[in-house]
C-alpha atoms as a PDB file:
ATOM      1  CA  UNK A   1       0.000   0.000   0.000  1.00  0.00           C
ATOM      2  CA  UNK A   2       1.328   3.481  -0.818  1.00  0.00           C
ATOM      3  CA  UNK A   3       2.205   5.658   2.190  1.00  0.00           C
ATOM      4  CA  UNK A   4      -0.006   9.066   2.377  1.00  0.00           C
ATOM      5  CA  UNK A   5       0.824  12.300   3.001  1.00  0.00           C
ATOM      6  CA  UNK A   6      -1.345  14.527   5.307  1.00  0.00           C
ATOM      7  CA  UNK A   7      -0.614  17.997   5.864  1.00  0.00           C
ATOM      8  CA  UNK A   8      -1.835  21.242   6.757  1.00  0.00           C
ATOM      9  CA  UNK A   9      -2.850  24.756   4.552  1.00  0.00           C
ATOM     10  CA  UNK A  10      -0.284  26.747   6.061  1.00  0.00           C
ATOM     11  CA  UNK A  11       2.028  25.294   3.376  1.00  0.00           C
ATOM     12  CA  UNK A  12       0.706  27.188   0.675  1.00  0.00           C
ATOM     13  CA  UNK A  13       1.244  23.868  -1.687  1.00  0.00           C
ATOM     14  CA  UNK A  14      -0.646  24.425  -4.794  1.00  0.00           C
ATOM     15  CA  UNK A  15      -3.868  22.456  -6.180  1.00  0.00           C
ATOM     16  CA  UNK A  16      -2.655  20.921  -8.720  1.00  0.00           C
ATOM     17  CA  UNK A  17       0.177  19.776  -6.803  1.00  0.00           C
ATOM     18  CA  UNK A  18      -2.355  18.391  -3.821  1.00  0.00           C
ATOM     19  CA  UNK A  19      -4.103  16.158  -6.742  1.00  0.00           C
ATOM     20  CA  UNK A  20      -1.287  15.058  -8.743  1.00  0.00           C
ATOM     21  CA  UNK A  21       0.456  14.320  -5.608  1.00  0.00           C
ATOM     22  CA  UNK A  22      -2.303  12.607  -3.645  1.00  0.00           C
ATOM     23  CA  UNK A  23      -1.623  15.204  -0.590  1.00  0.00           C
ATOM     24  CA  UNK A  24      -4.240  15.440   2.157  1.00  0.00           C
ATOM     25  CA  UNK A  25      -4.544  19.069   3.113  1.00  0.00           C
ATOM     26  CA  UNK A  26      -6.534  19.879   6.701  1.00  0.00           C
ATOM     27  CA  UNK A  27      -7.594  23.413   6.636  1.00  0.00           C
ATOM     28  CA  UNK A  28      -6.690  25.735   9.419  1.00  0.00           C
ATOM     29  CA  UNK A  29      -9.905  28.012  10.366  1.00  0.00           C
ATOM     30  CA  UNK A  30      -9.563  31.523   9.783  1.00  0.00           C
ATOM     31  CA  UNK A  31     -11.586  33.603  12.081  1.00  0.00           C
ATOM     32  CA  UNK A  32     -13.428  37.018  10.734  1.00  0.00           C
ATOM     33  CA  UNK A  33     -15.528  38.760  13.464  1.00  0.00           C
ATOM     34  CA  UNK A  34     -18.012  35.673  14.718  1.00  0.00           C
ATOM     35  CA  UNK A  35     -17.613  33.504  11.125  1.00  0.00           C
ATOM     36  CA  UNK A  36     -15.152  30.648  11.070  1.00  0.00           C
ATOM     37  CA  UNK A  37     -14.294  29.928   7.196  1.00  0.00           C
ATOM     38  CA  UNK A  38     -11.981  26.769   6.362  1.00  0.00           C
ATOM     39  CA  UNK A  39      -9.060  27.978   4.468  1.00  0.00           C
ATOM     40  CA  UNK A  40      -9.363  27.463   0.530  1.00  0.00           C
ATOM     41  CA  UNK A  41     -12.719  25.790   1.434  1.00  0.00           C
ATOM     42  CA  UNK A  42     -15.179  28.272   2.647  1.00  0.00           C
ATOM     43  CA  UNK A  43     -13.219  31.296   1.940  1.00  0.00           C
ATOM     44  CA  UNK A  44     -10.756  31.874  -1.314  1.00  0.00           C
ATOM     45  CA  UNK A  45      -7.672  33.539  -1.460  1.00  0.00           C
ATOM     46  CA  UNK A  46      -9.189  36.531  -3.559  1.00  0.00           C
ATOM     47  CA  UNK A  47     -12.373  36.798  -0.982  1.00  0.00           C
ATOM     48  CA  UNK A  48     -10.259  36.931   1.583  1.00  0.00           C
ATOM     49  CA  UNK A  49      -8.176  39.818   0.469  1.00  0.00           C
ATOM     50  CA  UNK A  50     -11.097  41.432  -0.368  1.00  0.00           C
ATOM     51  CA  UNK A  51     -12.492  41.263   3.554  1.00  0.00           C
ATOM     52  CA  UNK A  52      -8.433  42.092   4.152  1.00  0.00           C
ATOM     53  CA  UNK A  53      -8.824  45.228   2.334  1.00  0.00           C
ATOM     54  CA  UNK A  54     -12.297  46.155   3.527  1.00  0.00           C
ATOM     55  CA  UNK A  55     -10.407  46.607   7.564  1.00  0.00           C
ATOM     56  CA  UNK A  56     -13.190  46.490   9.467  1.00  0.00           C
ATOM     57  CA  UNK A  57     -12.287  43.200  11.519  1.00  0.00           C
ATOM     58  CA  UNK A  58      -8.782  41.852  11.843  1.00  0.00           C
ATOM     59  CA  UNK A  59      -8.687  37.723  10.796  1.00  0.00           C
ATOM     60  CA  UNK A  60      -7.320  35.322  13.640  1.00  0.00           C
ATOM     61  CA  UNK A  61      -6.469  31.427  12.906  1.00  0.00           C
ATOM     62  CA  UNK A  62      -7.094  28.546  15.298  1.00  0.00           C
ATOM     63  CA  UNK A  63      -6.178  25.161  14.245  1.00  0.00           C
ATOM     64  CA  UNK A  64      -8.822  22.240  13.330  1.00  0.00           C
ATOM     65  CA  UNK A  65      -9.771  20.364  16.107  1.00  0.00           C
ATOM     66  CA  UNK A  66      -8.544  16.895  17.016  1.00  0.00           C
ATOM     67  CA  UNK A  67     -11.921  15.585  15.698  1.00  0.00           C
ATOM     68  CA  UNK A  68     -11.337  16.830  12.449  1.00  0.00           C
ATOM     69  CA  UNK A  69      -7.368  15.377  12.539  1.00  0.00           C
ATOM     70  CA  UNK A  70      -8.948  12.104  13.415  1.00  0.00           C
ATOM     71  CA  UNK A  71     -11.677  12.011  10.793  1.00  0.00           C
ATOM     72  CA  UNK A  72      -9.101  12.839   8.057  1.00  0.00           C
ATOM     73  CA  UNK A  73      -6.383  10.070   9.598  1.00  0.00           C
ATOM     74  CA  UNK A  74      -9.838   7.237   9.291  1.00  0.00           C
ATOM     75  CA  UNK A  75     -10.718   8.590   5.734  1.00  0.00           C
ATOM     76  CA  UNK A  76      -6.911   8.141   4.811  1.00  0.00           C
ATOM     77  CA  UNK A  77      -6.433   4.987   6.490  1.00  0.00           C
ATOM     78  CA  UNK A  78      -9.354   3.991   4.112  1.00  0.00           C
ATOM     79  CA  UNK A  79      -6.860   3.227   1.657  1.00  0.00           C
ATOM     80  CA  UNK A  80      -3.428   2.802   3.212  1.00  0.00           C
ATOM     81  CA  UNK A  81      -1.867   1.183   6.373  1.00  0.00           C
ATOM     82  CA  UNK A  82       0.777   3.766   6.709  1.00  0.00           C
ATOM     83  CA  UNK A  83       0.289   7.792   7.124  1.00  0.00           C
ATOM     84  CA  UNK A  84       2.789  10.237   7.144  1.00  0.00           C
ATOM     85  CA  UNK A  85       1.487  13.792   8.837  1.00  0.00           C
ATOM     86  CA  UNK A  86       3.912  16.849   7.767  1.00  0.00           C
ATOM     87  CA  UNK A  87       2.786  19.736  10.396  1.00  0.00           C
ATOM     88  CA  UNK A  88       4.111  23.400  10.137  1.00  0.00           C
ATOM     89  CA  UNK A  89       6.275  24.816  12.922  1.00  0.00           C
ATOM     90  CA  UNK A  90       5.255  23.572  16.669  1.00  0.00           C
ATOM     91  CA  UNK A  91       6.295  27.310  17.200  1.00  0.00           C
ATOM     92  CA  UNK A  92       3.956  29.093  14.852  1.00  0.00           C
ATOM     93  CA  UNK A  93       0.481  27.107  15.991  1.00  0.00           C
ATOM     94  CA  UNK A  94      -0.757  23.905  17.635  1.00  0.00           C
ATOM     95  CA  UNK A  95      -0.745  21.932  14.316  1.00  0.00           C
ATOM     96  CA  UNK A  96       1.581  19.764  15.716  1.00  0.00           C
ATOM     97  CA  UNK A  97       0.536  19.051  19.176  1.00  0.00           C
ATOM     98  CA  UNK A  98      -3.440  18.337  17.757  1.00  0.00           C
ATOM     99  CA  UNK A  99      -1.474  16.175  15.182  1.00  0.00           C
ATOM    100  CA  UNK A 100       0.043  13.528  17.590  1.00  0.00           C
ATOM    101  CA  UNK A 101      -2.979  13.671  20.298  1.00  0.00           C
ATOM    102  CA  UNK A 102      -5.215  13.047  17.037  1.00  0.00           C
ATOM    103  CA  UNK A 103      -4.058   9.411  16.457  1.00  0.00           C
ATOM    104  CA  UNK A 104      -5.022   8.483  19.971  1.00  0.00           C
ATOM    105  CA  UNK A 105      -8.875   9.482  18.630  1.00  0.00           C
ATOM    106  CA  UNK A 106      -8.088   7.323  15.866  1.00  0.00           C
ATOM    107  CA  UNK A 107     -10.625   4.216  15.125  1.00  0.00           C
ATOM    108  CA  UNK A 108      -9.194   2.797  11.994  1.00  0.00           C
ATOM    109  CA  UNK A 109      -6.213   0.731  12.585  1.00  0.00           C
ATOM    110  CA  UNK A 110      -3.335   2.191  10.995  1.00  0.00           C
ATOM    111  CA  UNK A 111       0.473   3.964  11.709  1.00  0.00           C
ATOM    112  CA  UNK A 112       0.344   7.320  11.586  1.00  0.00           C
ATOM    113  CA  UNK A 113       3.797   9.207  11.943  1.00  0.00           C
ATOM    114  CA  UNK A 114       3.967  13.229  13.246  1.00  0.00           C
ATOM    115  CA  UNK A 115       6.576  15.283  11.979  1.00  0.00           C
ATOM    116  CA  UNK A 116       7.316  18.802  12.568  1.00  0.00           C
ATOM    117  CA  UNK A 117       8.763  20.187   9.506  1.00  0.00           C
ATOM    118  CA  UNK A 118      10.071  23.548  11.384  1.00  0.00           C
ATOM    119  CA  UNK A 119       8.733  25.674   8.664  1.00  0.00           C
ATOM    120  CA  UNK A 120       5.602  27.001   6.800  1.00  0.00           C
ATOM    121  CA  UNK A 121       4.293  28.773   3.748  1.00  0.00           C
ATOM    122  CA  UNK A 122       6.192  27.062   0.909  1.00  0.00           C
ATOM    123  CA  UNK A 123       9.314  26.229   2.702  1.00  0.00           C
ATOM    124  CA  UNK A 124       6.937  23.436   4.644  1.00  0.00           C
ATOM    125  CA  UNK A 125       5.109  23.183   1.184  1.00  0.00           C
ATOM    126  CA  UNK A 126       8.579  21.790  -0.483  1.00  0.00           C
ATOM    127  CA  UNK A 127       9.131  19.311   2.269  1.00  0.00           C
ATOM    128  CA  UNK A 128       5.434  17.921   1.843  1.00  0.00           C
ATOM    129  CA  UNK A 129       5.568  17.843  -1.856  1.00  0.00           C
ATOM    130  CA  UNK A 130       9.258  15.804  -1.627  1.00  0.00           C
ATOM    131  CA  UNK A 131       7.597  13.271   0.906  1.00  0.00           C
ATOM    132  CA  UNK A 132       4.626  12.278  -1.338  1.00  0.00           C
ATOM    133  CA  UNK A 133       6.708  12.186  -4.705  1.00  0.00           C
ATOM    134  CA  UNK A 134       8.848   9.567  -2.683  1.00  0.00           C
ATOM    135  CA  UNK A 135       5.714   8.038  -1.450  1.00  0.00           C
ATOM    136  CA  UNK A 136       3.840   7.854  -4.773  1.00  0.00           C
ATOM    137  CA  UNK A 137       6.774   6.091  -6.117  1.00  0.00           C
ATOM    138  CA  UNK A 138       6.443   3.082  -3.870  1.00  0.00           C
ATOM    139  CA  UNK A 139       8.992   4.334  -0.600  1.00  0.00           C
ATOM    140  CA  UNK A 140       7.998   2.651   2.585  1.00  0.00           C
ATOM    141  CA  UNK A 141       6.950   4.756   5.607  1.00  0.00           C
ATOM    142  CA  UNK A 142      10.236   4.748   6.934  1.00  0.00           C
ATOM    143  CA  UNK A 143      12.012   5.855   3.959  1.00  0.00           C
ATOM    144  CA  UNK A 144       9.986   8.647   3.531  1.00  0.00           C
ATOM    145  CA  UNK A 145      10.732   9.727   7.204  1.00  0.00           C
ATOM    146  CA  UNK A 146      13.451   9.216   6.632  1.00  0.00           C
ATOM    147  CA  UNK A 147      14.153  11.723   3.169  1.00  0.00           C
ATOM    148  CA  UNK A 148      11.777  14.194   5.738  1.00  0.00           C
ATOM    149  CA  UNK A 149      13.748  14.572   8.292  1.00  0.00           C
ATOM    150  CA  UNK A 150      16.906  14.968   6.034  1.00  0.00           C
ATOM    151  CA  UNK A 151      15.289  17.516   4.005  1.00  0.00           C
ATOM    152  CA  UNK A 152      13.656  19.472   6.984  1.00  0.00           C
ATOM    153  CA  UNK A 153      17.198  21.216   7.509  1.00  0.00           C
ATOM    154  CA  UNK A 154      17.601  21.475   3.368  1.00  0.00           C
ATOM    155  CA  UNK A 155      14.081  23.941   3.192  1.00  0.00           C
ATOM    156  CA  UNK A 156      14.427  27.698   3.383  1.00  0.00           C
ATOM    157  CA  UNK A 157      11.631  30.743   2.911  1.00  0.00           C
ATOM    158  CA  UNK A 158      12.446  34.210   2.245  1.00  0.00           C
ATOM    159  CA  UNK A 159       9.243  36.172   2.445  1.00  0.00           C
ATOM    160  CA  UNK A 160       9.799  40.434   1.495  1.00  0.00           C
ATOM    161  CA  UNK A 161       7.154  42.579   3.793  1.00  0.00           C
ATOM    162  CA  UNK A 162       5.442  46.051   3.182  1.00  0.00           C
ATOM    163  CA  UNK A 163       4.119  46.184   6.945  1.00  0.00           C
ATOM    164  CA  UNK A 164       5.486  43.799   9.873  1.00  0.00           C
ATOM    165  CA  UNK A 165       1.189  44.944  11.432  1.00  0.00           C
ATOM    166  CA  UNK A 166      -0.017  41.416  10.490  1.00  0.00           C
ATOM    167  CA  UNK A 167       2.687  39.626  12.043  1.00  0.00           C
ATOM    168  CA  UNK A 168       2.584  41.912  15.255  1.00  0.00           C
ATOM    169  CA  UNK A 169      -0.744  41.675  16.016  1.00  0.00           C
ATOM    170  CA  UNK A 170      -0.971  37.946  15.414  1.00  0.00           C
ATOM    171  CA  UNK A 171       1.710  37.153  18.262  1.00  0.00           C
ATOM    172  CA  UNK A 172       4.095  35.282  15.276  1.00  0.00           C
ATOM    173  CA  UNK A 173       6.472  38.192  14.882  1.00  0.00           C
ATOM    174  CA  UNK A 174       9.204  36.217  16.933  1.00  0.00           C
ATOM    175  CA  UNK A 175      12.584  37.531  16.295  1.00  0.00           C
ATOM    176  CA  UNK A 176      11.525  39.798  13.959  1.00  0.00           C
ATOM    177  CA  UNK A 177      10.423  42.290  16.665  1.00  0.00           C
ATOM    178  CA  UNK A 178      13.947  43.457  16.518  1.00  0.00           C
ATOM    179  CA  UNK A 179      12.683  45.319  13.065  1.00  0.00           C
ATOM    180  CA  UNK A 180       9.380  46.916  14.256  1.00  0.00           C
ATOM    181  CA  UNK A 181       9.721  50.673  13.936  1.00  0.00           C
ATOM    182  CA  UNK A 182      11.628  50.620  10.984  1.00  0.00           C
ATOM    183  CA  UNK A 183      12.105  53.510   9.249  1.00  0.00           C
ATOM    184  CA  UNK A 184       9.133  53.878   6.250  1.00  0.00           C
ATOM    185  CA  UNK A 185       9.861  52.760   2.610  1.00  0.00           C
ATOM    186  CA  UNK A 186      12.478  50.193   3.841  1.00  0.00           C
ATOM    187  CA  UNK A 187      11.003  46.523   2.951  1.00  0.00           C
ATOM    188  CA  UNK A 188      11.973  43.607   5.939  1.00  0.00           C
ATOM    189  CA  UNK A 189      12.710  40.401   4.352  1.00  0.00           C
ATOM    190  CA  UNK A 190      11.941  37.806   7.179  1.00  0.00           C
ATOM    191  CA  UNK A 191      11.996  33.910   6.946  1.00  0.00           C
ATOM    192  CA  UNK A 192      11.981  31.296   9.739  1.00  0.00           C
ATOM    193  CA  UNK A 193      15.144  29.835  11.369  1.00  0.00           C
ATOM    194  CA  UNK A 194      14.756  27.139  13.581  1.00  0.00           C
ATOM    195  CA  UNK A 195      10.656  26.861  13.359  1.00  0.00           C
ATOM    196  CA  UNK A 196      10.188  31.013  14.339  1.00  0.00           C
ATOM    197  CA  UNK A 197      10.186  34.180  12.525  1.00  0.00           C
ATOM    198  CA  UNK A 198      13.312  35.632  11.705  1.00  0.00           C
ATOM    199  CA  UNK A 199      14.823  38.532  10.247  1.00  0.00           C
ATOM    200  CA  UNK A 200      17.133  38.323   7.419  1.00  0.00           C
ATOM    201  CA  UNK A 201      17.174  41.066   5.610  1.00  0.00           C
ATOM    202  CA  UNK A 202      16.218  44.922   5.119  1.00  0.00           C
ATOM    203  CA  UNK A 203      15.771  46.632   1.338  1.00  0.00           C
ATOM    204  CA  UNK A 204      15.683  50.167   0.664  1.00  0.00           C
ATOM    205  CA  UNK A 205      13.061  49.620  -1.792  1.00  0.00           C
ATOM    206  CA  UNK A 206      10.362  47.098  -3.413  1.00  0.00           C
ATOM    207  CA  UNK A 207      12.591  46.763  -6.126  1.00  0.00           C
ATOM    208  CA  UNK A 208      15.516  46.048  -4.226  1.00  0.00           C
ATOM    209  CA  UNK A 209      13.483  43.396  -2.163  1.00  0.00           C
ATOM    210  CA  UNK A 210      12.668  41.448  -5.059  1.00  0.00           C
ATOM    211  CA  UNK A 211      15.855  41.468  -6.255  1.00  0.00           C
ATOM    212  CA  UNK A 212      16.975  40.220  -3.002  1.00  0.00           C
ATOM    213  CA  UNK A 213      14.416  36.998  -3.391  1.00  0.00           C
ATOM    214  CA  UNK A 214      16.094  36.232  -6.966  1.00  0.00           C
ATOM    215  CA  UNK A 215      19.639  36.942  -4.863  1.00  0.00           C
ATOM    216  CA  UNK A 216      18.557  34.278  -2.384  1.00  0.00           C
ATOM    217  CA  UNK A 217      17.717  31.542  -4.616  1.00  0.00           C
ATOM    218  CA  UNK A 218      20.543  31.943  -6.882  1.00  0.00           C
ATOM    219  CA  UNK A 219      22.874  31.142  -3.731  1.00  0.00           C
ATOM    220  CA  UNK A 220      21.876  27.526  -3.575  1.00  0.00           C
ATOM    221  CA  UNK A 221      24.491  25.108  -5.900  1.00  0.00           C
ATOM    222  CA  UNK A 222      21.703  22.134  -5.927  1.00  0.00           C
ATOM    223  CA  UNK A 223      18.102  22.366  -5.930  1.00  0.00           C
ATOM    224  CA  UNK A 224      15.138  20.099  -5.864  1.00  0.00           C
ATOM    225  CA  UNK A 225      12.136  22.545  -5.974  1.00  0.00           C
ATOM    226  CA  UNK A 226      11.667  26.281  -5.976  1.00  0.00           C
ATOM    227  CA  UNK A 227       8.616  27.635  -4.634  1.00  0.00           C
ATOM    228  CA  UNK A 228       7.617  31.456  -5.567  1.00  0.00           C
ATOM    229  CA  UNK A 229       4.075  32.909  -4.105  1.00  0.00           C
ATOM    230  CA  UNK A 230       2.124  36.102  -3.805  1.00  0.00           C
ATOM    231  CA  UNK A 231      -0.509  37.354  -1.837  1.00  0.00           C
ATOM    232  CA  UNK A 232      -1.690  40.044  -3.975  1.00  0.00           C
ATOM    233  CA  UNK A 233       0.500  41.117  -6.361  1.00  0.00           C
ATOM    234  CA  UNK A 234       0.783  37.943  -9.427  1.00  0.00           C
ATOM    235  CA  UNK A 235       2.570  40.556 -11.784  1.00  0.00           C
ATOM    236  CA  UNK A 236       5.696  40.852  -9.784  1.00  0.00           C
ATOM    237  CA  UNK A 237       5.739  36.950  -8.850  1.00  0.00           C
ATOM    238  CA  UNK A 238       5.427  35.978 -12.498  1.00  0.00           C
ATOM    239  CA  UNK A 239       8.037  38.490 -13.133  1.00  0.00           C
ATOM    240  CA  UNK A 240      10.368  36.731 -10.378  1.00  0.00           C
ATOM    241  CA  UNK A 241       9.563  33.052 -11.374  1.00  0.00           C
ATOM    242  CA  UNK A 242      10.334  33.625 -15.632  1.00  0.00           C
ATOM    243  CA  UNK A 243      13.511  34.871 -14.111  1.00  0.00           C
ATOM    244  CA  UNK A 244      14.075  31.851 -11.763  1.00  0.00           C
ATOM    245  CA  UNK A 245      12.839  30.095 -14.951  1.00  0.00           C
ATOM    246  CA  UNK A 246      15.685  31.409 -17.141  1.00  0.00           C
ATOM    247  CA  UNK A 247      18.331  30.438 -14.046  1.00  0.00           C
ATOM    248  CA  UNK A 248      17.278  26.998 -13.196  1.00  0.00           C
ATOM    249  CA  UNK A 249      15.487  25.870 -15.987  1.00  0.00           C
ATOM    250  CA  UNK A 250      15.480  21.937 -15.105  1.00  0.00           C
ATOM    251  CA  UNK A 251      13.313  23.293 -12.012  1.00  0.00           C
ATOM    252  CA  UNK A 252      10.655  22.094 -10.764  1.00  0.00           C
ATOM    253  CA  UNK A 253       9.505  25.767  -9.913  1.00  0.00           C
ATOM    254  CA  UNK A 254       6.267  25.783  -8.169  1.00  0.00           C
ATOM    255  CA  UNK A 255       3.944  28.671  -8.520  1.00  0.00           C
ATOM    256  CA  UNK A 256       1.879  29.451  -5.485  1.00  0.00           C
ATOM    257  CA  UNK A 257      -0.456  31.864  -3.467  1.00  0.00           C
ATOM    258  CA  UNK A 258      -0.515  33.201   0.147  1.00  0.00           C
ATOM    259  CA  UNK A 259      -3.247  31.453   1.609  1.00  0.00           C
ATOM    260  CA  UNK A 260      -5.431  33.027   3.651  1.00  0.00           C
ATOM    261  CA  UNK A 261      -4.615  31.314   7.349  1.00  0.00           C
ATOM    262  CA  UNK A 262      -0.806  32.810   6.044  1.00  0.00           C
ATOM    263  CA  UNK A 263      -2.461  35.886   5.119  1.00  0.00           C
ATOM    264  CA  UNK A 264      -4.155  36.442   8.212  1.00  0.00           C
ATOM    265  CA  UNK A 265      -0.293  37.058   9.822  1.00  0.00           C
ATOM    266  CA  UNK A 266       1.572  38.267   6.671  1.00  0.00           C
ATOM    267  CA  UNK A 267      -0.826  40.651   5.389  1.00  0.00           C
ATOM    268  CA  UNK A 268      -1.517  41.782   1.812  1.00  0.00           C
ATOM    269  CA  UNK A 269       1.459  42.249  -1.028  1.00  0.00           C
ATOM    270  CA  UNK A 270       4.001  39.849   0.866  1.00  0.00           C
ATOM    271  CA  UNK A 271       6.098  37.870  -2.100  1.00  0.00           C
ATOM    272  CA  UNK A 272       7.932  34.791  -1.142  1.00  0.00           C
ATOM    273  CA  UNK A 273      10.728  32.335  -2.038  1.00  0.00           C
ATOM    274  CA  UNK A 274      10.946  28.938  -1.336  1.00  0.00           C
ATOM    275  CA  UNK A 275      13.899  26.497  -1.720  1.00  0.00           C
ATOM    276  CA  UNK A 276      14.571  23.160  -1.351  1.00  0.00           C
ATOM    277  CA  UNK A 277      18.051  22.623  -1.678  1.00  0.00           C
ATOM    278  CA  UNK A 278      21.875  22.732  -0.900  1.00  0.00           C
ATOM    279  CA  UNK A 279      24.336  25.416  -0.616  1.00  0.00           C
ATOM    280  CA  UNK A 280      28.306  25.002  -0.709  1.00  0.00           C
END
C-alpha cells in the first residue's frame, strides 16, 4: 500500500500539486468577526483579500480540532496502512501538538507518523511535496521519514514585507520584533530559522526586495524545488519566477499563493521564495 501524506494549509502547496500528488490538506480556520471559514474551502484567497482590504475586523487562525485530525487520519487509512502527517512549525500554531494527540482518537487501525517540519508557507510546502513524490513512487513509511527529516534542515523561505502589522498583532512576529519601527519605505525580508520568525534582511526599496528573493535563490548550488508565491500582487511573482525560470530551468519551480490562514499574519502584497536545496 502506498504511504499518504497529510498535511496542513499553512504550506501554501498548490492544487494541482495536492491532486497530482495525492496530498491530504486539513484546513486551518480563519476567524473574521463571529464567522469561522476553512481555508481554501469556505473562503478563497481573492475573498479573503477582499475582507483584508475592507479593515473592518482583523482575521485570527485557530487550528482544526482533534476531531477533524482524526476524521481525516480514518478517511486516509481507508486506503493505506501507513500515514505520514507533515505539520508546520510547533512554534507558529498547535498543528503539531493536535497532530500527535489526534491518532489516539483514531478508530481505523493504521500507523500514523507526526513530523514537525520547522517551517511554513512554501518552505513546509517543499518538504510535503518531496515526501509524497517519494511516497507515490512506492517508498515505505520509513524511507519517507526518513528523506523528511533529512530535508527538513535542506528547506528555506524568504518572504519580502510592506508592513510587519499582520505579524505583530498575530503574536508570530518572533525575532523579527527586533525590526518593528523601521524607518518607512524600507522593505523587511523575514523567513523562519529554527521553526520562528526571523529577520534576514532589510531593502531600501520594493525593487531592491525582489531582487533580493532572486539573490537568495541563486545562492543555492543544488536544488530540488523552488517555490515562488504572492498574496496580492501575481505581476511581480510571475516576473520573479520567468527569471528563476531562465536560471534553473530543469526546475521544478512551483507557482503558489498566500493562503489566507498565512495571510491572516503576513498581510496583503508579501512575495515569497521557497527552496529546497543545498548550498556550498
Amino acid at each position: 500500500m502506498t504511504v499518504k501524506i497529510i498535511t496542513d494549509s499553512l504550506g501554501d502547496i498548490p492544487p494541482e500539486a495536492v491532486e497530482e500528488l495525492g496530498i491530504t490538506v486539513i484546513p486551518i480556520n480563519v476567524i473574521f468577526g463571529r464567522i469561522n471559514y476553512r481555508d481554501g474551502v469556505d473562503l478563497t484567497t481573492e475573498q479573503f483579500y477582499d475582507k483584508l482590504a475592507a479593515g473592518k475586523v482583523f482575521p485570527t487562525t485557530i487550528v482544526p480540532s482533534l476531531g477533524r485530525y482524526a476524521d481525516a487520519y480514518n478517511e486516509v487509512a481507508e486506503e493505506t496502512g501507513d500515514i505520514l502527517v507533515i505539520t508546520n512549525s510547533r512554534r507558529l500554531s498547535a498543528s503539531y501538538e493536535t497532530a500527535l494527540l489526534a491518532k489516539e482518537r483514531m478508530s481505523k487501525k493504521c500507523r500514523v507518523e507526526v513530523i514537525d517540519s520547522l517551517s511554513a508557507v512554501m518552505g513546509q510546502g517543499l518538504i510535503v511535496m518531496a515526501a509524497a513524490r517519494v511516497a507515490k513512487e512506492g517508498a515505505k513509511l520509513d524511507k519517507v521519514l526518513e528523506l523528511t527529516r533529512q530535508n527538513i534542515p535542506r528547506a528555506h523561505a524568504r518572504m519580502a514585507f510592506d508592513t510587519l502589522e499582520y505579524l505583530r498583532r498575530g503574536g508570530r512576529i518572533g525575532k523579527a520584533r527586533t525590526f518593528l519601527g523601521t524607518v518607512l519605505k524600507v522593505s523587511p525580508i523575514l523567513g523562519i530559522r529554527n521553526g520562528e520568525v526571523y529577520p534576514f534582511a532589510r531593502e531600501h526599496s520594493r525593487a531592491r526586495a525582489i531582487d533580493y528573493l532572486y539573490e537568495f535563490a541563486d545562492g543555492f548550488t543544488k536544488i530540488e524545488g523552488i517555490g515562488v508565491e504572492d498574496a496580492t500582487t501575481p505581476d511581480e511573482a510571475d516576473e520573479l519566477t520567468q527569471q528563476l525560470k531562465v536560471r534553473f530551468p530543469d526546475g521544478p519551480i512551483y507557482r503558489s499563493k498566500v493562503n489566507p490562514a498565512v495571510g491572516a499574519h503576513v498581510g496583503p502584497r508579501v512575495l515569497g521564495v521557497a527552496v529546497l536545496g543545498d548550498r556550498d
